[in-house]
Protein backbone atom coordinates (compact mmCIF):
# COMPACT_ATOMS: atom_id res chain seq x y z
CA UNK A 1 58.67 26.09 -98.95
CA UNK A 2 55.17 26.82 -99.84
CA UNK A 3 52.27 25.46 -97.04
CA UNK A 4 49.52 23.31 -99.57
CA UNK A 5 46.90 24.71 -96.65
CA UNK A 6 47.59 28.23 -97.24
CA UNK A 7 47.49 27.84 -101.39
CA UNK A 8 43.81 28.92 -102.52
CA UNK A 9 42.63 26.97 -105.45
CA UNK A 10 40.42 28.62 -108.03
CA UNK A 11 37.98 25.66 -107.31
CA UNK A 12 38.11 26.59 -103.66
CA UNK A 13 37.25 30.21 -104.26
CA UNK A 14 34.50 29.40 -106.49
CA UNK A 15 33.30 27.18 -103.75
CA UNK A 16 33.36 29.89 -101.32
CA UNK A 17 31.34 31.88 -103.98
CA UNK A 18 28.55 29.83 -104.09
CA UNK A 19 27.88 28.34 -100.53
CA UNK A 20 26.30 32.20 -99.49
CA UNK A 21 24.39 31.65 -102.22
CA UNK A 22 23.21 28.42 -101.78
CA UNK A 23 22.46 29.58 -98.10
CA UNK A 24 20.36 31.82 -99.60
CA UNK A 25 18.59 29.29 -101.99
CA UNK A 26 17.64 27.18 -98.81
CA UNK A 27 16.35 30.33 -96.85
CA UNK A 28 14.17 31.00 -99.59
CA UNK A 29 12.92 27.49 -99.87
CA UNK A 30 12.12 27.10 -96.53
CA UNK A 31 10.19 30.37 -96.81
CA UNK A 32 7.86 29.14 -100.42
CA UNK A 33 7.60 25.91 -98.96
CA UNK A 34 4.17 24.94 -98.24
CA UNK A 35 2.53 25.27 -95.13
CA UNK A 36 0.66 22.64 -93.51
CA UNK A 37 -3.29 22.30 -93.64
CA UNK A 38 -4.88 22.96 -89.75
CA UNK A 39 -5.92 19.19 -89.79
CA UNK A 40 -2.48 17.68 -91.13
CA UNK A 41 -1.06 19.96 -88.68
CA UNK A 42 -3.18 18.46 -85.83
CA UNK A 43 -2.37 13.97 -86.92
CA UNK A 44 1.22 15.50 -87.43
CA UNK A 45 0.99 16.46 -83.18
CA UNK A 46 -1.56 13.78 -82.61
CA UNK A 47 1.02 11.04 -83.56
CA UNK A 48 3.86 12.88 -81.22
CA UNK A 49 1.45 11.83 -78.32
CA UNK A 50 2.18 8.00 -77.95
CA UNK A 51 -0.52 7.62 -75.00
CA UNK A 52 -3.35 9.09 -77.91
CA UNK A 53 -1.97 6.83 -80.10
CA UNK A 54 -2.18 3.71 -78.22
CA UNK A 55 -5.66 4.31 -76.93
CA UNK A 56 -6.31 4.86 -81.01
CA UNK A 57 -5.06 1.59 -81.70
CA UNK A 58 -6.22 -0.46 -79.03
CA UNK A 59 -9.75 1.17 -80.04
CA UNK A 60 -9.30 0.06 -83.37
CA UNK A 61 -8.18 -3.18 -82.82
CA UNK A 62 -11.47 -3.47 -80.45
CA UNK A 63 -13.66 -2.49 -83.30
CA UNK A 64 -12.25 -5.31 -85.28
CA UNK A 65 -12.42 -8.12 -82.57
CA UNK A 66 -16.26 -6.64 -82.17
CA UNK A 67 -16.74 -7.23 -86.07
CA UNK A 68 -14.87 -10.39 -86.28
CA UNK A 69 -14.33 -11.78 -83.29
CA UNK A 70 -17.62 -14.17 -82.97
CA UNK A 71 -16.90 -15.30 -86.53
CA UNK A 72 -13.57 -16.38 -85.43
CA UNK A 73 -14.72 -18.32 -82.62
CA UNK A 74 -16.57 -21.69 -83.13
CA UNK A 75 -19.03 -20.87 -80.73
CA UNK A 76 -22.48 -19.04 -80.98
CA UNK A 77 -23.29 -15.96 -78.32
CA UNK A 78 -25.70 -17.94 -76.89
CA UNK A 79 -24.91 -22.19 -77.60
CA UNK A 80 -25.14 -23.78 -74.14
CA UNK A 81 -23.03 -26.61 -72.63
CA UNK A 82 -24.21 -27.35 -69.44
CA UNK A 83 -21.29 -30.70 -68.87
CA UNK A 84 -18.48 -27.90 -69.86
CA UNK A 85 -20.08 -25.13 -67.20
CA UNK A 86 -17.57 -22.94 -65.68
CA UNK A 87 -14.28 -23.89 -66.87
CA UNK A 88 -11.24 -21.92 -66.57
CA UNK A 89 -9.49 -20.44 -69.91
CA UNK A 90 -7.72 -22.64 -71.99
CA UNK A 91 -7.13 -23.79 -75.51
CA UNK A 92 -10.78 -25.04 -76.34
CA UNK A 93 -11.93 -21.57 -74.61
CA UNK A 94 -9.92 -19.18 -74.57
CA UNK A 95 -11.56 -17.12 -72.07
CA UNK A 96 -13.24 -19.78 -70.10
CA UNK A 97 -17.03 -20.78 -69.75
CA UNK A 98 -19.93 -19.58 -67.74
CA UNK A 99 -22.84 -21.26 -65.58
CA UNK A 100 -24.39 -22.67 -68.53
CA UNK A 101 -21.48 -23.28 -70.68
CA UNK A 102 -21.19 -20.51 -72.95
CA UNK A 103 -18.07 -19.43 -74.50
CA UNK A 104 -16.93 -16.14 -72.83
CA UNK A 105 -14.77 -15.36 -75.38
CA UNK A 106 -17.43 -15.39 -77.85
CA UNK A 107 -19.91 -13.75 -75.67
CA UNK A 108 -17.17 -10.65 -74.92
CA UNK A 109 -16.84 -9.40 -78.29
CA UNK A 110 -20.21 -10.03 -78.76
CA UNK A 111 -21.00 -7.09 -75.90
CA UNK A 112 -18.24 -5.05 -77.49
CA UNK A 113 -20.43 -4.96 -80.57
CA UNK A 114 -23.43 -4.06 -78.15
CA UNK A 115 -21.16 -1.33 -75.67
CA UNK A 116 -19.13 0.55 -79.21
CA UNK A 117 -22.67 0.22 -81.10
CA UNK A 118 -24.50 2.28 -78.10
CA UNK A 119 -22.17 4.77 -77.47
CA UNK A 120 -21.39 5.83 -81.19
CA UNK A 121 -24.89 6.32 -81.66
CA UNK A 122 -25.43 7.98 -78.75
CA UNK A 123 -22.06 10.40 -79.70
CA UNK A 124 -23.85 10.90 -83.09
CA UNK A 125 -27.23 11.86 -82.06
CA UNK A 126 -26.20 14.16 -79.39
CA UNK A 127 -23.77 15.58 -81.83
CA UNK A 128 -26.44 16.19 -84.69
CA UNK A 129 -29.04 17.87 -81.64
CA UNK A 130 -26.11 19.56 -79.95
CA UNK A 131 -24.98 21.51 -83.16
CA UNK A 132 -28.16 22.51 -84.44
CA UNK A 133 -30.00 23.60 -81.08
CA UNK A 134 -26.03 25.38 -79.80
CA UNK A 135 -25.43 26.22 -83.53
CA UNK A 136 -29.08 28.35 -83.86
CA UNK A 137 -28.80 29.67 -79.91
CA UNK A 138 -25.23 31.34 -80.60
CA UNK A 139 -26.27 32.71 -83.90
CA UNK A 140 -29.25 34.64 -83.22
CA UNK A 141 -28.84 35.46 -79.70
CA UNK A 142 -30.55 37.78 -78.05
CA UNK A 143 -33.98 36.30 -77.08
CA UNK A 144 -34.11 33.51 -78.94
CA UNK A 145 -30.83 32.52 -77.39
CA UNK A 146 -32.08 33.35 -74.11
CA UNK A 147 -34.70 31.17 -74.13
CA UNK A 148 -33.27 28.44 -76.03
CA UNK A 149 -30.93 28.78 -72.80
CA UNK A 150 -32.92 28.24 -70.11
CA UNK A 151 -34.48 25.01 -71.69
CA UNK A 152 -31.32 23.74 -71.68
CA UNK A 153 -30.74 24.79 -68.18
CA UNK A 154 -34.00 22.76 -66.95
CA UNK A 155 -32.71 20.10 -68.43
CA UNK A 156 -29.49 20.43 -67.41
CA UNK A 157 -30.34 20.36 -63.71
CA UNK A 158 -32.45 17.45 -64.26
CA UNK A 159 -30.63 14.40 -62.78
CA UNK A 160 -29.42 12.49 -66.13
CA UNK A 161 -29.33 8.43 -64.42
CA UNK A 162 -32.53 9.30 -62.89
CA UNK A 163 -34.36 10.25 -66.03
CA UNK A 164 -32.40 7.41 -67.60
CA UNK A 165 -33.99 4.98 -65.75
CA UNK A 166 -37.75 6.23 -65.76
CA UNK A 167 -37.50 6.05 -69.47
CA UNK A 168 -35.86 2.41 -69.01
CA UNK A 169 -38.67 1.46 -66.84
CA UNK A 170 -41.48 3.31 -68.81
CA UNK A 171 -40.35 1.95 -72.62
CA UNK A 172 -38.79 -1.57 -71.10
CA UNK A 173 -35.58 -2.73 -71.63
CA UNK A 174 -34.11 -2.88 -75.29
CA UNK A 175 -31.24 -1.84 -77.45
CA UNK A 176 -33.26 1.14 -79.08
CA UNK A 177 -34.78 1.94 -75.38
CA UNK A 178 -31.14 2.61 -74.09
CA UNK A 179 -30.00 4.75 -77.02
CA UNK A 180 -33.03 7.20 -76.57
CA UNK A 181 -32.30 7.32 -72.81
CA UNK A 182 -29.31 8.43 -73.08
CA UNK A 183 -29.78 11.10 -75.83
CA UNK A 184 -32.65 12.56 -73.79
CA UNK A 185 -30.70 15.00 -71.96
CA UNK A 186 -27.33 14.03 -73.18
CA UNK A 187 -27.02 16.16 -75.93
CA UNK A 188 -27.28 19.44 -73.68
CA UNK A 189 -23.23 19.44 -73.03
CA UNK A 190 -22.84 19.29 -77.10
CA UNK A 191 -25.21 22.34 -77.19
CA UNK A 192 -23.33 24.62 -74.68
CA UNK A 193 -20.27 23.55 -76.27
CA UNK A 194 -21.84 24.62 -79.94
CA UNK A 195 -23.06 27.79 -78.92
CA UNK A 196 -19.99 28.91 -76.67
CA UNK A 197 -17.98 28.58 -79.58
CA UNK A 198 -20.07 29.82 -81.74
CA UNK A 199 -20.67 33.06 -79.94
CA UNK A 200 -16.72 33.75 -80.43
CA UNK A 201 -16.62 33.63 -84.03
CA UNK A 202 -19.87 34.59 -85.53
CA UNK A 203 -18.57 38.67 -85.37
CA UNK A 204 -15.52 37.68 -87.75
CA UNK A 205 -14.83 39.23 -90.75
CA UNK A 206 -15.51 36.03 -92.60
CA UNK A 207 -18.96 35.58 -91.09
CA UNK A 208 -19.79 39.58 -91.63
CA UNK A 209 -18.62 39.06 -95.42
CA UNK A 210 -21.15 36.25 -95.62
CA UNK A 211 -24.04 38.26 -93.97
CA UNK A 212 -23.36 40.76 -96.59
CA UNK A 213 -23.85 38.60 -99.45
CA UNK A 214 -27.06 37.83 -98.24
CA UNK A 215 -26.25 34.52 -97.05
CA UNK A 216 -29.26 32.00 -95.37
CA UNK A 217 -28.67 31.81 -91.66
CA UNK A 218 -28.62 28.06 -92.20
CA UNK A 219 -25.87 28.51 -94.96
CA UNK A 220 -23.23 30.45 -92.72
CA UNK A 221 -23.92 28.04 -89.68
CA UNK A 222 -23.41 25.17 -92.01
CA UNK A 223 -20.58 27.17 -94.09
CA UNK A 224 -18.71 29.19 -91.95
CA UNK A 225 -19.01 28.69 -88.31
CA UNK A 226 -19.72 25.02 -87.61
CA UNK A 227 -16.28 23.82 -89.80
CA UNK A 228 -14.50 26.27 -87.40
CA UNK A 229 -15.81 24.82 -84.02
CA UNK A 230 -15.16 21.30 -85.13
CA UNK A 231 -12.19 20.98 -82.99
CA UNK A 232 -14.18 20.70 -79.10
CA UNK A 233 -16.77 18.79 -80.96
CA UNK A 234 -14.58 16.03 -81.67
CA UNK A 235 -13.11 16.46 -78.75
CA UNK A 236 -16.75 15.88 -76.60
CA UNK A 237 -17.91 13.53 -79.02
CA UNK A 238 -14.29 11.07 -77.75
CA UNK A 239 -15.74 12.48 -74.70
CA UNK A 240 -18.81 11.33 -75.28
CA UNK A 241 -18.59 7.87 -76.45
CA UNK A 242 -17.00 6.14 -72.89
CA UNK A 243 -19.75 7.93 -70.90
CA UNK A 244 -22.88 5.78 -72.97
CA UNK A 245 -20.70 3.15 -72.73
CA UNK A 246 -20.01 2.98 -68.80
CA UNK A 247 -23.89 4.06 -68.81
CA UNK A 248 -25.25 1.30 -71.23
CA UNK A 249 -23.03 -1.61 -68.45
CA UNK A 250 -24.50 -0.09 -65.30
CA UNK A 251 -28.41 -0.37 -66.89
CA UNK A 252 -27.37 -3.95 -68.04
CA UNK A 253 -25.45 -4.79 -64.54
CA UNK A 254 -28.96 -3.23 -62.91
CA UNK A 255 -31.10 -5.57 -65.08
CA UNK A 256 -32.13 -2.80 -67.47
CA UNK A 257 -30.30 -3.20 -70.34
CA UNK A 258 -29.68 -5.91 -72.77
CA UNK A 259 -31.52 -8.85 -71.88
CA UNK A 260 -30.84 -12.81 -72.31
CA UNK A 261 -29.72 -14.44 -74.19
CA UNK A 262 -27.80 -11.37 -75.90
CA UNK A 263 -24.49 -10.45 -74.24
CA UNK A 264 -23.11 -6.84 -72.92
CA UNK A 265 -20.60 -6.19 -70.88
CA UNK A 266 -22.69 -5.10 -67.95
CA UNK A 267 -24.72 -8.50 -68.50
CA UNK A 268 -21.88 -10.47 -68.27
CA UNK A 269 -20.43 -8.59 -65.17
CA UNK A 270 -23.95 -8.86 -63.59
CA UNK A 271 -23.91 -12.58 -64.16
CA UNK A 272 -20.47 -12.95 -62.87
CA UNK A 273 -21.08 -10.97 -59.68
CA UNK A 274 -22.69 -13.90 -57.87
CA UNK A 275 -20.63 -16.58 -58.44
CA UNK A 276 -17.08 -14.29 -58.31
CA UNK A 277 -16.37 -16.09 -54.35
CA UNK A 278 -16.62 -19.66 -55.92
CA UNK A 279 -13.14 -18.85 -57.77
CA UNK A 280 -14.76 -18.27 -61.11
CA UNK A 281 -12.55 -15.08 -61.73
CA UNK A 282 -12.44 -14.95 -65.64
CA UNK A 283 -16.35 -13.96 -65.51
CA UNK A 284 -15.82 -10.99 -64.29
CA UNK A 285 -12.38 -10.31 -65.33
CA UNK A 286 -12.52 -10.27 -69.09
CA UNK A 287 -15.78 -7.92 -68.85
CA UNK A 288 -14.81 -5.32 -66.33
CA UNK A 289 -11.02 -5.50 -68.47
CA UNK A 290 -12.26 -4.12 -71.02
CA UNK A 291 -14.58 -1.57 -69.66
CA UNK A 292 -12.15 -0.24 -68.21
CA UNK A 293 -9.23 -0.22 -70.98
CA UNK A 294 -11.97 0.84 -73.63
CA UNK A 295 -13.17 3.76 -71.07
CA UNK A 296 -9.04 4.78 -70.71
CA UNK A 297 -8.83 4.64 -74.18
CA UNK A 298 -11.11 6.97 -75.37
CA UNK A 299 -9.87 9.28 -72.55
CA UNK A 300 -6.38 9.76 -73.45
CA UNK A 301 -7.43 9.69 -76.86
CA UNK A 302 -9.80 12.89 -76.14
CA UNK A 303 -6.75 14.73 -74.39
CA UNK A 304 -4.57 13.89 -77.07
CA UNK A 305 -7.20 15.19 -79.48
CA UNK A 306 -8.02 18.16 -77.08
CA UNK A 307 -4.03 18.87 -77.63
CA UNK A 308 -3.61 18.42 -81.05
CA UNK A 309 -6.83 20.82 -82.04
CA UNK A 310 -5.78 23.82 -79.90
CA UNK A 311 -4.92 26.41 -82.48
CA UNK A 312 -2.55 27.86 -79.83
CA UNK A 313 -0.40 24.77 -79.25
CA UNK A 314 0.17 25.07 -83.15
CA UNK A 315 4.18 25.87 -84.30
């Protein structure tokens, strides 16, 4: 008796013929198949980090309550109601009331606008400073980079909150008055950051090609080296943002900042502060909350990014 297992087919040996084959075809595949761009490669390892992610999406969620969260609410920032003064959250306000009524709710997302607003612009003009003054220092070195240096280091070694508030006190307390304060000095760490990087890369092949082609200085920082030091800048600039913002509440919670009626953060918690033994907790709460989620936020959100743009974590 014949065994059926033992009896080789002609469609089993053709079978057997092809499969190396096919091995072969999939080897090959894998080796044409394109390879991913350095920044698809760096949201492909960004999303693997959950605690980047969530700080990205509570941020963005925040930057939508900002927008439209005091057009959802029936309530203006600063509409008093003195008979409806510090109430507790509930349906009619969701985050409770203050000493004169207001709608906390209202008034929260109204400083969000105020807190984001300040420290994007502050990441933006220390970013636009920072990469031309580090950009120019790292390129031409020698003496112009040596004295371009030690103006940074005077101001470096100035203290920053001390400046901070001269200028407050000098120009008086407004929106625009806290946004130069803080990009007095602040774009210095941009500016080290710039030129550091810069330093490495500007003897590259690409950059030496460029020189030879008589390329403008301002065309190969612009072309060639800035694109390839975009990586720490993001990173400083998420860096960047939670430092104006902590900055912008202390000025405010000092009397500095935003003045009534308009609401930040460090207004509200200001406000709050005297009253916070008489049981009134939400006044405080809701403001120092999210101060300190926003702060964590664009932390983990700057490691994660920090992470995801090291060309040597790349695989």
């Amino acid at each position: 008796m014949t065994n059926s297992q033992n009896v080789v087919s002609p469609q089993n040996v053709q079978d057997e013929w092809f499969r190396p084959k096919q091995k072969e075809e999939g080897k090959a595949e894998a080796v044409v198949r394109p390879s991913l761009s350095y920044w698809k490669d760096a949201w492909r390892r960004l999303r693997k980090n959950k605690l980047a992610m969530a700080g990205l999406v509570f941020l963005i969620i925040l930057a939508f309550l900002a927008i439209c969260g005091p057009i959802f609410s029936p309530y203006s920032v600063d509409g008093t109601d003195l008979p409806n003064q510090n109430k507790a959250p509930s349906a009619t306000h969701w985050f409770g009331t203050d000493e004169l009524g207001r709608d906390v709710f209202t008034r929260t997302w109204y400083g969000a606008r105020i807190s984001l607003f300040v420290g994007v612009m502050a990441a933006l003009i220390d970013f636009f400073i920072g990469i031309i003054y580090g950009g120019v220092s790292g390129y031409k070195g020698g003496r112009t980079d040596a004295v371009m240096m030690r103006i940074i280091e005077v101001l470096y070694g100035l203290p920053h909150l001390l400046v901070v508030i001269l200028l407050m006190v000098v120009m008086g307390p407004s929106l625009t008055t806290i946004i130069v304060a803080l990009t007095v000095t602040g774009w210095v760490g941009m500016a080290r950051i710039v030129r550091g990087q810069v330093l490495q890369i500007k003897n590259y092949e690409f950059v030496t090609a460029s020189k030879s082609f008589g390329a403008k200085t301002s065309r190969i920082i612009r072309k060639n080296l800035l694109p390839n030091t975009m990586g720490p800048i993001i990173v400083q600039m998420t860096l960047t943002v939670p430092s104006a913002i902590f900055a912008e509440a202390f000025l405010s919670f000092l009397g500095l900042g935003i003045q009534a009626p308009f609401a930040s953060w460090g207004v509200m918690a200001n406000d709050a502060l005297p009253v916070i033994l008489s049981g009134h907790w939400w006044r405080l709460f809701f403001p120092a909350f999210f101060i300190s989620l926003t702060m964590f936020a664009f932390n983990v959100l700057g490691d994660g990014l920090q992470d995801a743009l090291d060309p040597k974590l790349r695989r």
